[in-house]
N, C-alpha and C. Protein backbone atom coordinates (compact mmCIF):
# COMPACT_ATOMS: atom_id res chain seq x y z
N UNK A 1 -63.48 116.35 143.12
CA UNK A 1 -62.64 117.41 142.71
C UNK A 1 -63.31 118.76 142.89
N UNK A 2 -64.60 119.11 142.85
CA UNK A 2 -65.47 119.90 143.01
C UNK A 2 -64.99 120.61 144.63
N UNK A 3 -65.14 119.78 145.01
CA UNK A 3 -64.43 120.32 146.74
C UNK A 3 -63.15 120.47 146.99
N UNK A 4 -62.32 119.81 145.91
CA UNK A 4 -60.99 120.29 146.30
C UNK A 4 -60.75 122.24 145.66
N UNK A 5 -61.63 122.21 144.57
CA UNK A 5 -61.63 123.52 143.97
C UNK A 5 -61.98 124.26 144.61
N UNK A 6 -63.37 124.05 145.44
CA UNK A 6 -63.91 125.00 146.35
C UNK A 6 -62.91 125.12 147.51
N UNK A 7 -62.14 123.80 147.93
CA UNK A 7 -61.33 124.47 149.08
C UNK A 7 -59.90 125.77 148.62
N UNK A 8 -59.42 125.29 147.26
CA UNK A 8 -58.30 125.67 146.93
C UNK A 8 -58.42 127.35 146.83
N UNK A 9 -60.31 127.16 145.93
CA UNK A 9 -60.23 129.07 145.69
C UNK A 9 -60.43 129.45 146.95
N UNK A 10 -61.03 129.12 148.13
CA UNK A 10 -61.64 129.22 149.38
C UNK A 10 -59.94 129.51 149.89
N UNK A 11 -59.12 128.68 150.28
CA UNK A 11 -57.88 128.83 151.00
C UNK A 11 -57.42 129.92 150.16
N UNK A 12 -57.31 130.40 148.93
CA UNK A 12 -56.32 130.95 147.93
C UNK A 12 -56.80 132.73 148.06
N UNK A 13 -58.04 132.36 148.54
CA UNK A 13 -59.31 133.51 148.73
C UNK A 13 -58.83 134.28 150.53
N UNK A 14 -58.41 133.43 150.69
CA UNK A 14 -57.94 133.53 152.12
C UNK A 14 -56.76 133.91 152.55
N UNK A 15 -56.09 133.53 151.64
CA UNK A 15 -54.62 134.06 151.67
C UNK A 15 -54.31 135.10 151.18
N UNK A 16 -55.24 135.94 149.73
CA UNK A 16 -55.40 136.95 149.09
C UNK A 16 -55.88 138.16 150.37
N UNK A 17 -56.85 137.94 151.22
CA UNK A 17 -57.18 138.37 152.02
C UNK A 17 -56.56 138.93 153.35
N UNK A 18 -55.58 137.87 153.97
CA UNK A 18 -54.79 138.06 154.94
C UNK A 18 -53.37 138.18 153.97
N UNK A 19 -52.97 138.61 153.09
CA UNK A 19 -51.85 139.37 152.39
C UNK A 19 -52.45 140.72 152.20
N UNK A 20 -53.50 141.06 151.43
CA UNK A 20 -54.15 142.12 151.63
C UNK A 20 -54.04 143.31 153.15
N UNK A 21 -54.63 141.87 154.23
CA UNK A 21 -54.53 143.06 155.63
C UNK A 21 -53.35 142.83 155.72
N UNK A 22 -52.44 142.18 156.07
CA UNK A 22 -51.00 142.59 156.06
C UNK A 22 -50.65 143.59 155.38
N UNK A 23 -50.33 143.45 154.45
CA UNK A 23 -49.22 144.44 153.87
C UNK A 23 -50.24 145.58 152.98
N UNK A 24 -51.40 145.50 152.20
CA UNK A 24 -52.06 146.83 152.13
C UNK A 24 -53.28 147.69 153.81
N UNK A 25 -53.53 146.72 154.39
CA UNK A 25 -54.71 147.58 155.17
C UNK A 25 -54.26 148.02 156.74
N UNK A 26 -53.27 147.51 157.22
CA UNK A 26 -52.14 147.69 158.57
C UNK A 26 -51.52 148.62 157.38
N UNK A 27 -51.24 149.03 156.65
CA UNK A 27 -50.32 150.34 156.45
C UNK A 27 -51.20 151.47 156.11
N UNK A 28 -52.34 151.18 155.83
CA UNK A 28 -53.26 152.18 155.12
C UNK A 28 -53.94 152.54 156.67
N UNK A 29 -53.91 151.59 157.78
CA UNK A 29 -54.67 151.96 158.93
C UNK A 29 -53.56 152.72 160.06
N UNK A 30 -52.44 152.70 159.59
CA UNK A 30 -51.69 153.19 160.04
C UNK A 30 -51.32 154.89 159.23
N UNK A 31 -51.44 155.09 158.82
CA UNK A 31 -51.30 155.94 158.07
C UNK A 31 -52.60 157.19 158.48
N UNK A 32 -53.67 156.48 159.10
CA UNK A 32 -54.94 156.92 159.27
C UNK A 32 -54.59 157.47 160.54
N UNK A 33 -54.38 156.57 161.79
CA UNK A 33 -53.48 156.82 162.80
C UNK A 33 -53.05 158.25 163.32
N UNK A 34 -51.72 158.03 162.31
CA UNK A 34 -50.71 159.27 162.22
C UNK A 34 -51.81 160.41 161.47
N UNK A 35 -52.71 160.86 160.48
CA UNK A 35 -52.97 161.91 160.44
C UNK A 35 -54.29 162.28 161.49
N UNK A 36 -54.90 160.82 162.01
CA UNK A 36 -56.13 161.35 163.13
C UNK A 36 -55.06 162.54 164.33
N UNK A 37 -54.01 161.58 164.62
CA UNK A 37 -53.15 162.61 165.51
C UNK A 37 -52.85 163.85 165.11
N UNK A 38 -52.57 164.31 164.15
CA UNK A 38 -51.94 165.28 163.31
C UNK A 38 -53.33 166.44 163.37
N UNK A 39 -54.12 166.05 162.86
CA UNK A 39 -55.52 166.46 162.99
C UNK A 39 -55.97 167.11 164.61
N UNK A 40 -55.32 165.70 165.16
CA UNK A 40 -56.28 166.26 166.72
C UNK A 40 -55.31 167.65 167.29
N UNK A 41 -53.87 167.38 166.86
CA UNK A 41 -52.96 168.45 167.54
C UNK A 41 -53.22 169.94 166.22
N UNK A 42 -53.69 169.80 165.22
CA UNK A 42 -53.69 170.46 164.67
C UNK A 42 -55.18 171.78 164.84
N UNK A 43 -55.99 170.68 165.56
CA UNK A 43 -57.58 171.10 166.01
C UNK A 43 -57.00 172.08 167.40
N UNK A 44 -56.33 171.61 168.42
CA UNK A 44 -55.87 171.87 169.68
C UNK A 44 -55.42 173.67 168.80
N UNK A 45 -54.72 173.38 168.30
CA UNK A 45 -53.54 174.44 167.65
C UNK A 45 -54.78 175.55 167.15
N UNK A 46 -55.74 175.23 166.71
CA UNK A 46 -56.59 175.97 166.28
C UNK A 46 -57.91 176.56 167.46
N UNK A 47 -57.92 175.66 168.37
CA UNK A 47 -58.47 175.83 169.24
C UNK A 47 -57.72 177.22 170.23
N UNK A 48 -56.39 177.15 170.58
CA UNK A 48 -55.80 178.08 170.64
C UNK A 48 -55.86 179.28 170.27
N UNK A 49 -55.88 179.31 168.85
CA UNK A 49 -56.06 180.37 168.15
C UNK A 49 -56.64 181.07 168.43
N UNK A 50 -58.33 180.44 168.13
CA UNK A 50 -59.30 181.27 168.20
C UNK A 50 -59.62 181.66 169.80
N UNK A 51 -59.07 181.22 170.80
CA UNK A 51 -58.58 181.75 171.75
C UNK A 51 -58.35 183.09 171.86
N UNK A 52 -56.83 182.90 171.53
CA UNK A 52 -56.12 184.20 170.79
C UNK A 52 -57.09 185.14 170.25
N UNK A 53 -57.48 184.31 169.31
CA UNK A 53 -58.38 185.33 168.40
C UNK A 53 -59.39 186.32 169.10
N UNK A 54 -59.98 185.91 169.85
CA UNK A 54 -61.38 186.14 170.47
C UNK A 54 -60.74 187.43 172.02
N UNK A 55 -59.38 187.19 172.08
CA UNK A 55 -58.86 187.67 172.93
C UNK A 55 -57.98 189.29 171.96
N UNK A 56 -58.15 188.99 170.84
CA UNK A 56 -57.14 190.05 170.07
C UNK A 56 -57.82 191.56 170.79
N UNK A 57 -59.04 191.54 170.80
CA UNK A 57 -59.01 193.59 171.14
C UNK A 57 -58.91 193.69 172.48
N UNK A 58 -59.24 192.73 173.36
CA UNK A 58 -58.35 192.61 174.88
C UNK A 58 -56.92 192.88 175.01
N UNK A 59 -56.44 192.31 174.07
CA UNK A 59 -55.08 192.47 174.18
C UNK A 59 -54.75 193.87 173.19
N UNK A 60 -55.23 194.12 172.43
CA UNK A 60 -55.05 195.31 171.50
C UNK A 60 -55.24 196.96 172.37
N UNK A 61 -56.44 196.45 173.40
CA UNK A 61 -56.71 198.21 174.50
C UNK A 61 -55.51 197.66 175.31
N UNK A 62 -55.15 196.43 175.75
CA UNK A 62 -53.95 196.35 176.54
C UNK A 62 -52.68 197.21 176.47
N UNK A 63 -52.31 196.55 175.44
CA UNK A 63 -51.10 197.47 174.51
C UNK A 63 -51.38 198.94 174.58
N UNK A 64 -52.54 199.54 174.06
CA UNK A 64 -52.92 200.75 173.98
C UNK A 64 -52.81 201.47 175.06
N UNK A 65 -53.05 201.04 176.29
CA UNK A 65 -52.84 201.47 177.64
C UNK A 65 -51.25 201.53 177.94
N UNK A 66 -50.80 200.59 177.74
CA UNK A 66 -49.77 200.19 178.37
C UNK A 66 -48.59 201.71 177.72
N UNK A 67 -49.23 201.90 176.20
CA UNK A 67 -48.16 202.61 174.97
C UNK A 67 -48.94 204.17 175.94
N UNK A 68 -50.10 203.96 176.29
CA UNK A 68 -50.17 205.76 177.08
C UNK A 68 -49.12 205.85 178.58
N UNK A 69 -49.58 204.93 179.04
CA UNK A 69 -48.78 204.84 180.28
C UNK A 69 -47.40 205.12 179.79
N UNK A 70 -46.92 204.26 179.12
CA UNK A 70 -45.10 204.46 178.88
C UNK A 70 -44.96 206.37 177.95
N UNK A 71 -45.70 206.86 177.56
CA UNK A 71 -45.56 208.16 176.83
C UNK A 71 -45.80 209.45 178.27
N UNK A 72 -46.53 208.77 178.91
CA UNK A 72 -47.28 209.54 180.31
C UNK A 72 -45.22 209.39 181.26
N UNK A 73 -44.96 208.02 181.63
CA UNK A 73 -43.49 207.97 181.85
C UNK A 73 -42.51 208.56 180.80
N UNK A 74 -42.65 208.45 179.56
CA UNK A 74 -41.40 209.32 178.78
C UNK A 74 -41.35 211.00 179.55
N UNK A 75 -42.50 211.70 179.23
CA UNK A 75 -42.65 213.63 179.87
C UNK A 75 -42.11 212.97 181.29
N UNK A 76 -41.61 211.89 182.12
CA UNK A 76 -41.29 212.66 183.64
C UNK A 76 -39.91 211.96 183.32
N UNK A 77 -39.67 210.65 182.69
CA UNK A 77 -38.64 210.05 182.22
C UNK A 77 -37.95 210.23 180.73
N UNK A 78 -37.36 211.46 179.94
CA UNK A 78 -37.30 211.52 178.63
C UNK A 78 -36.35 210.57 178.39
N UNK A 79 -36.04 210.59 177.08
CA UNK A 79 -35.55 209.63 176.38
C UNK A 79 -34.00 210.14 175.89
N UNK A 80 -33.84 211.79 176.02
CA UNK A 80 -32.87 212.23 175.53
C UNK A 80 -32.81 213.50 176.51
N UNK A 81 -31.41 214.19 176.47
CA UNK A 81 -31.94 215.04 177.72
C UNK A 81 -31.80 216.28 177.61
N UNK A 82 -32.50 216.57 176.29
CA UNK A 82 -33.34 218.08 176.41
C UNK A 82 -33.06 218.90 177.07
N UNK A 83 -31.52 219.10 177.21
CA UNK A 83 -30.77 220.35 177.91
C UNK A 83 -31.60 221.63 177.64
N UNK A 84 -31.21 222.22 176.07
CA UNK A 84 -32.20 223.80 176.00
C UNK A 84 -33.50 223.65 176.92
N UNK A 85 -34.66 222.69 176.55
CA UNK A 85 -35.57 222.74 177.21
C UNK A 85 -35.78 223.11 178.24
N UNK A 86 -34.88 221.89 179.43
CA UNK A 86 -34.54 222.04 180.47
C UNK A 86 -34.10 223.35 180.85
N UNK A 87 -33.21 224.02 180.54
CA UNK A 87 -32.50 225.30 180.89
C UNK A 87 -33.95 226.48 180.86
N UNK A 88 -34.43 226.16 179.65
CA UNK A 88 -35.47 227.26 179.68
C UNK A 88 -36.44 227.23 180.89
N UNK A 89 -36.89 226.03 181.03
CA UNK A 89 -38.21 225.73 182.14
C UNK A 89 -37.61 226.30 182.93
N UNK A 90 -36.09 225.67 183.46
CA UNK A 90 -35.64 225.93 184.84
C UNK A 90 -35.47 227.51 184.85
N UNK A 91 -35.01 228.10 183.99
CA UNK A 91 -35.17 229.95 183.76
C UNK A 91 -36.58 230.40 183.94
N UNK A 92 -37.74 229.75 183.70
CA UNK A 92 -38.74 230.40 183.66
C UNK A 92 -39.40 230.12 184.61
N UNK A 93 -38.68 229.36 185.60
CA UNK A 93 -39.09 228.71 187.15
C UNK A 93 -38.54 229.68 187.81
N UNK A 94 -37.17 229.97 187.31
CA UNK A 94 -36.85 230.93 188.23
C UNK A 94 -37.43 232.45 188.08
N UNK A 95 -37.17 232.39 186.80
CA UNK A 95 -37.81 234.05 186.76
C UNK A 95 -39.42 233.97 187.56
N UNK A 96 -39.92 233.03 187.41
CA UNK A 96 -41.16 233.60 188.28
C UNK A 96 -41.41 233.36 189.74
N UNK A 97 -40.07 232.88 190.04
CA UNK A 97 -39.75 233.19 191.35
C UNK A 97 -38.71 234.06 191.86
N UNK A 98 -38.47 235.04 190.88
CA UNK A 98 -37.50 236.23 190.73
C UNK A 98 -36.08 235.88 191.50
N UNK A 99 -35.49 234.88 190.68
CA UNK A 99 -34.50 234.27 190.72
C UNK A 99 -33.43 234.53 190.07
N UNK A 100 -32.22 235.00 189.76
CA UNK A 100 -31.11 234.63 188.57
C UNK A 100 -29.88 233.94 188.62
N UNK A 101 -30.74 232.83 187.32
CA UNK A 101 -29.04 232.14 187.42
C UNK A 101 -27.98 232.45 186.85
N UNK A 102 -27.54 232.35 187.82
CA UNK A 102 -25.68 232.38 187.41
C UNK A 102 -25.10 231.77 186.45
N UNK A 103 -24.98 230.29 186.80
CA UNK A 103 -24.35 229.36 186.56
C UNK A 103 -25.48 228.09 185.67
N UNK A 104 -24.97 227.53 184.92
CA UNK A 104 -25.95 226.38 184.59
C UNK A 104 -25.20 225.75 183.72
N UNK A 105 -24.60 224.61 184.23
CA UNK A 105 -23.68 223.60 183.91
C UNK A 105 -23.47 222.16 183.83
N UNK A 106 -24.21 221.54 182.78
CA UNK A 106 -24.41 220.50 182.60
C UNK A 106 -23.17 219.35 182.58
N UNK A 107 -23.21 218.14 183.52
CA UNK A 107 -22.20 217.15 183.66
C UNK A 107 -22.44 216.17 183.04
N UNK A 108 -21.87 215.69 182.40
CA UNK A 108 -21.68 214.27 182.04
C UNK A 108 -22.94 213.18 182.68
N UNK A 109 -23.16 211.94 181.44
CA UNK A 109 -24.53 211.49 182.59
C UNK A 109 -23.58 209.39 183.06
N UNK A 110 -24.71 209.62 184.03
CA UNK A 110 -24.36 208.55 184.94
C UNK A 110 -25.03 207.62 184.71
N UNK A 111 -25.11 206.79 183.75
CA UNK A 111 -25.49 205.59 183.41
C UNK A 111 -25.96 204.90 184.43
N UNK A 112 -27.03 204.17 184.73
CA UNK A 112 -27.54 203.16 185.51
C UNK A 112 -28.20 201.59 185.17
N UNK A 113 -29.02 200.73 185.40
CA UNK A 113 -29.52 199.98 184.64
C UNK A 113 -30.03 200.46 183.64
N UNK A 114 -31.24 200.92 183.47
CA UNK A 114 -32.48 201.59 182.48
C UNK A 114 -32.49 202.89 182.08
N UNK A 115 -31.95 203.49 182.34
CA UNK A 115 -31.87 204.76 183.30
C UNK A 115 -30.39 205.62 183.53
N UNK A 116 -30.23 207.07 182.83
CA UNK A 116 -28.77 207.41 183.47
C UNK A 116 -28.94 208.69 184.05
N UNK A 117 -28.36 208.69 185.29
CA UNK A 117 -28.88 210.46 186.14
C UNK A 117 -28.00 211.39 185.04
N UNK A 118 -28.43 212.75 185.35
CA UNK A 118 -28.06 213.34 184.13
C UNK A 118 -27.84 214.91 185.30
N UNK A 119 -26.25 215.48 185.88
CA UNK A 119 -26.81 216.23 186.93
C UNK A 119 -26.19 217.38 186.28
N UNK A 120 -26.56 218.64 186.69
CA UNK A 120 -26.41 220.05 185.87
C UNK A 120 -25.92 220.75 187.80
N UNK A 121 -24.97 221.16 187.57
CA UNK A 121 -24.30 222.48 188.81
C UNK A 121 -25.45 223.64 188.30
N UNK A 122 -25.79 224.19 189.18
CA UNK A 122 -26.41 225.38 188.98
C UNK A 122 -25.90 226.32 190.09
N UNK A 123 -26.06 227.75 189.31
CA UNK A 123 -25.64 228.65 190.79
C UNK A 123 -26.49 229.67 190.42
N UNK A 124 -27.25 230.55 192.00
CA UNK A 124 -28.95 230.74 191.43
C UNK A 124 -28.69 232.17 192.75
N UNK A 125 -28.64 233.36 192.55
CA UNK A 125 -28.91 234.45 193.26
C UNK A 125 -30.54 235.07 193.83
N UNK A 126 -30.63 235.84 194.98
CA UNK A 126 -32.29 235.46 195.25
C UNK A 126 -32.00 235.76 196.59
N UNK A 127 -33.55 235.79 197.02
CA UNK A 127 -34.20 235.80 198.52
C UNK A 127 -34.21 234.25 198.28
N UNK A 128 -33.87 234.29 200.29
CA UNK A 128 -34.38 232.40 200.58
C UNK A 128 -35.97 232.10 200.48
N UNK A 129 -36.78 233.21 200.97
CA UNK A 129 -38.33 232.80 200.25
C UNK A 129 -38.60 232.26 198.96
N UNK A 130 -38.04 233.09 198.25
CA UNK A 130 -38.10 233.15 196.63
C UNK A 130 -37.29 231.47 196.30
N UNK A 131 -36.14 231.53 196.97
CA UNK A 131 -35.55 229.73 196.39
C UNK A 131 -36.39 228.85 197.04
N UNK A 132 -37.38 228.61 198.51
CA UNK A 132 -38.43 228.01 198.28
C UNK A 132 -39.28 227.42 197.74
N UNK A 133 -39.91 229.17 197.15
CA UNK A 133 -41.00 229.17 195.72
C UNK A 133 -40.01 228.47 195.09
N UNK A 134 -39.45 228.64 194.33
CA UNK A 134 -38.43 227.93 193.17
C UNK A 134 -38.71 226.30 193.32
N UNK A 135 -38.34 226.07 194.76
CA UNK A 135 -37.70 224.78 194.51
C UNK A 135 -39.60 223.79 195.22
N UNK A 136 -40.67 224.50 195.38
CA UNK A 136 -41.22 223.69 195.21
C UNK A 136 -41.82 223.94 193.95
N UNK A 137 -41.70 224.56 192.97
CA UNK A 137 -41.82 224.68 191.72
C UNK A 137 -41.17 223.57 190.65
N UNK A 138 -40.05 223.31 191.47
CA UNK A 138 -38.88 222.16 190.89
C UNK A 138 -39.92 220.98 190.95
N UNK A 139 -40.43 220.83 192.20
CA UNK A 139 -41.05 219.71 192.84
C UNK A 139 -42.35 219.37 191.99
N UNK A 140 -43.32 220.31 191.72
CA UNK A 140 -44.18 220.00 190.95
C UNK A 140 -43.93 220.04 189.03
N UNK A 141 -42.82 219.98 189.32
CA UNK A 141 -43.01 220.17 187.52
C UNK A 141 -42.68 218.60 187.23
N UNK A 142 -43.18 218.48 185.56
CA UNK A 142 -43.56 217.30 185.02
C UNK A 142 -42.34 216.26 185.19
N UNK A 143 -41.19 216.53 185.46
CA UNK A 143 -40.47 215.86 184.86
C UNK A 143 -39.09 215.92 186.42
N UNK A 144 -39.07 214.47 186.51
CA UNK A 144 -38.15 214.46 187.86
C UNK A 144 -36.67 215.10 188.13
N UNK A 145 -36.90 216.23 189.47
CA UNK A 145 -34.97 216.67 189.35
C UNK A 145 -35.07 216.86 190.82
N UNK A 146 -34.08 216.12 191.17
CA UNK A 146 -33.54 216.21 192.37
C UNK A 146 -32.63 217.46 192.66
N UNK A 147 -32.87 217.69 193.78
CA UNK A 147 -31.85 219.01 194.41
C UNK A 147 -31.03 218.19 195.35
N UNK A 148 -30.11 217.99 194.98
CA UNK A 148 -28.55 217.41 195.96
C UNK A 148 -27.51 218.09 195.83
N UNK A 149 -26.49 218.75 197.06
CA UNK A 149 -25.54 219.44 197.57
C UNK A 149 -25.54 220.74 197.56
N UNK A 150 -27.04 220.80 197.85
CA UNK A 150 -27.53 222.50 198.53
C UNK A 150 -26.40 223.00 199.30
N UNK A 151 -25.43 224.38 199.09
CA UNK A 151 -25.60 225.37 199.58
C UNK A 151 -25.92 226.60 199.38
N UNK A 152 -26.05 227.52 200.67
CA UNK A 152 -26.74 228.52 200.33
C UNK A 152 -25.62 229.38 201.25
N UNK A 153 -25.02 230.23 200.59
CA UNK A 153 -24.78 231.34 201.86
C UNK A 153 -25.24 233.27 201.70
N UNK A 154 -24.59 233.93 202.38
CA UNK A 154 -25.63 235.15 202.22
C UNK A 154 -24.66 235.99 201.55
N UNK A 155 -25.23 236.61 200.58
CA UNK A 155 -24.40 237.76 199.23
C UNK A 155 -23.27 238.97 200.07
N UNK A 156 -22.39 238.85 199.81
CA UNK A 156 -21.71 239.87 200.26
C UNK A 156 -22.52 241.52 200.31
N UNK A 157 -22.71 241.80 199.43
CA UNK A 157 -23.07 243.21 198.87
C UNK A 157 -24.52 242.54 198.71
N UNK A 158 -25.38 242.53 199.99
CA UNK A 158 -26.80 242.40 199.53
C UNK A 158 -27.60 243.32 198.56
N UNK A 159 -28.93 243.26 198.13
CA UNK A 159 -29.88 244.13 197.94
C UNK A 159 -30.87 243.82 198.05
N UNK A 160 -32.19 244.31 197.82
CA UNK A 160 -33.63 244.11 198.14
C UNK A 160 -33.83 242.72 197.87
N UNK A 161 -33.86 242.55 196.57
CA UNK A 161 -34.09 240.97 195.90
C UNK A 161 -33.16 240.02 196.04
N UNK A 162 -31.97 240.16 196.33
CA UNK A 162 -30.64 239.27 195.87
C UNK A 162 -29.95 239.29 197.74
N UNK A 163 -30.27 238.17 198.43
CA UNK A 163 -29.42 238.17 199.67
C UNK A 163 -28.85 237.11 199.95
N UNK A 164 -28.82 236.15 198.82
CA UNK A 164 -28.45 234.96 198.93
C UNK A 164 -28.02 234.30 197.76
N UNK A 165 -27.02 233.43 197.95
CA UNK A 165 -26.32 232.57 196.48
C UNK A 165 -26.35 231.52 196.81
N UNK A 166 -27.20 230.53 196.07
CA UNK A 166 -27.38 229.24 196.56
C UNK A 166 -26.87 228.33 195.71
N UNK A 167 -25.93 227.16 195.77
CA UNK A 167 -25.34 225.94 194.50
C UNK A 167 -25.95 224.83 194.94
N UNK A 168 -25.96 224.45 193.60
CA UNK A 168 -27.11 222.92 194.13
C UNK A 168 -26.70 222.18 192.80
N UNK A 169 -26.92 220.76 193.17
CA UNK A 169 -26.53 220.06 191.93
C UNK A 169 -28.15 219.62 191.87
N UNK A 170 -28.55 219.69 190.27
CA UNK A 170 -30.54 219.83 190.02
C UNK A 170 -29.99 218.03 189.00
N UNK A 171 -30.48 216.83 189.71
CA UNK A 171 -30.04 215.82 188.91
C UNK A 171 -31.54 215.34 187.88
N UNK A 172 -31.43 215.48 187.11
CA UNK A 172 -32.91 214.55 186.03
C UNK A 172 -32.17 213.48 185.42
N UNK A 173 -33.07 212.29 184.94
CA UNK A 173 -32.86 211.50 184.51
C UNK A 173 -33.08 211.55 183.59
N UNK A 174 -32.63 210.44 182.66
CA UNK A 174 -32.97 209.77 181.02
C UNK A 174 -33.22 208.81 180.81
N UNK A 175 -33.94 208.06 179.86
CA UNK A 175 -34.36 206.72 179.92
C UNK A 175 -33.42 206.31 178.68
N UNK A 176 -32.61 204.75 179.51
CA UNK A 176 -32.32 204.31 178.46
C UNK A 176 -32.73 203.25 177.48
N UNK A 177 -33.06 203.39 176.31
CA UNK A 177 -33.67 202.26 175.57
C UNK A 177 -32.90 201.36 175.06
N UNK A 178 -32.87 200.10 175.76
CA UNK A 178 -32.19 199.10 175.82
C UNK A 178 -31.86 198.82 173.97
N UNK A 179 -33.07 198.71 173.46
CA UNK A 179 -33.39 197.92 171.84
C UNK A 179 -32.43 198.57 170.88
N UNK A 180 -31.96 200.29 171.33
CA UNK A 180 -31.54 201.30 170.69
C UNK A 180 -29.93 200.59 171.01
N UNK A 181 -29.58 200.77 172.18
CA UNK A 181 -28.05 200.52 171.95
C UNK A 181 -27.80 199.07 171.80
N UNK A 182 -28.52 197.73 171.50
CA UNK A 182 -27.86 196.70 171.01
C UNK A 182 -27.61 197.03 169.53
């Protein structure tokens, strides 16, 4: 009987054992599993980061550049279109190319993708030297304007300074900010 006891706790010992890995140590090793994964994608995720991280003032002078560049494009591309402004420069372009305008008549603007032309009629009395000077004065100033539907013809009643009346449509643009009108 001695051996039947030893087999019974022995088998009973055995069965305690393989119920054990069944149903407690396959769920507890499973369980281990799922957070080693969780862990490894969670390490990856962090690995990233500090990626990121290590990359933040790279990307921080990035931006910084990028925000001069786009302010350097706002002065040739504005954002709004600074008619007075405009009128004045273009007066003080002309006056120092002893110019007078006539006329200065702002149209309606022309919407484009990004962008809407913005064109002003002007009508501008003068020597043709002097609208030259003027208009490469147009050319170098900060901020883009096209001269389209130049004419020029010669003043009835000339005088020294004034032998010519020239109309031109002076077009500048505006930038449109997309973020603003949604």
């Amino acid at each position: 009987m001695d051996r039947t006891k030893i087999v019974l706790c022995v088998l009973s010992l055995a069965i305690i054992i393989v119920a054990f890995y069944m149903f407690v140590h396959q769920e507890y090793d499973k369980r281990i599993r799922i957070k080693e994964q969780e862990l490894t994608v969670l390490k990856a995720e962090i690995t990233k980061g500090q990626v990121i991280a290590a990359k933040h003032d790279e990307f921080k002078s990035e931006v910084e550049r990028l925000e001069s560049r786009f302010q350097t494009a706002l002065r040739i591309l504005p954002e709004k279109k600074e008619t007075d402004n405009l009128l004045r420069n273009i007066q003080n372009l002309a006056a120092l190319s002893d110019l007078q305008i006539n006329k200065f008549n702002p149209q309606d603007f022309d919407p484009m993708e990004f962008y809407a032309e913005y064109p002003i009629v002007i009508d501008i009395t003068g020597s043709y030297p002097n609208l030259t000077a003027f208009f490469n004065k147009i050319g170098k100033f900060t901020r883009i304007i096209n001269i389209n539907n130049l004419t020029i013809k010669s003043l009835q009643n000339p005088t020294e300074n004034r032998t010519i009346q020239a109309n031109y449509i002076a077009t500048t643009f505006v930038f449109l900010d997309q973020k603003k009108e949604e």
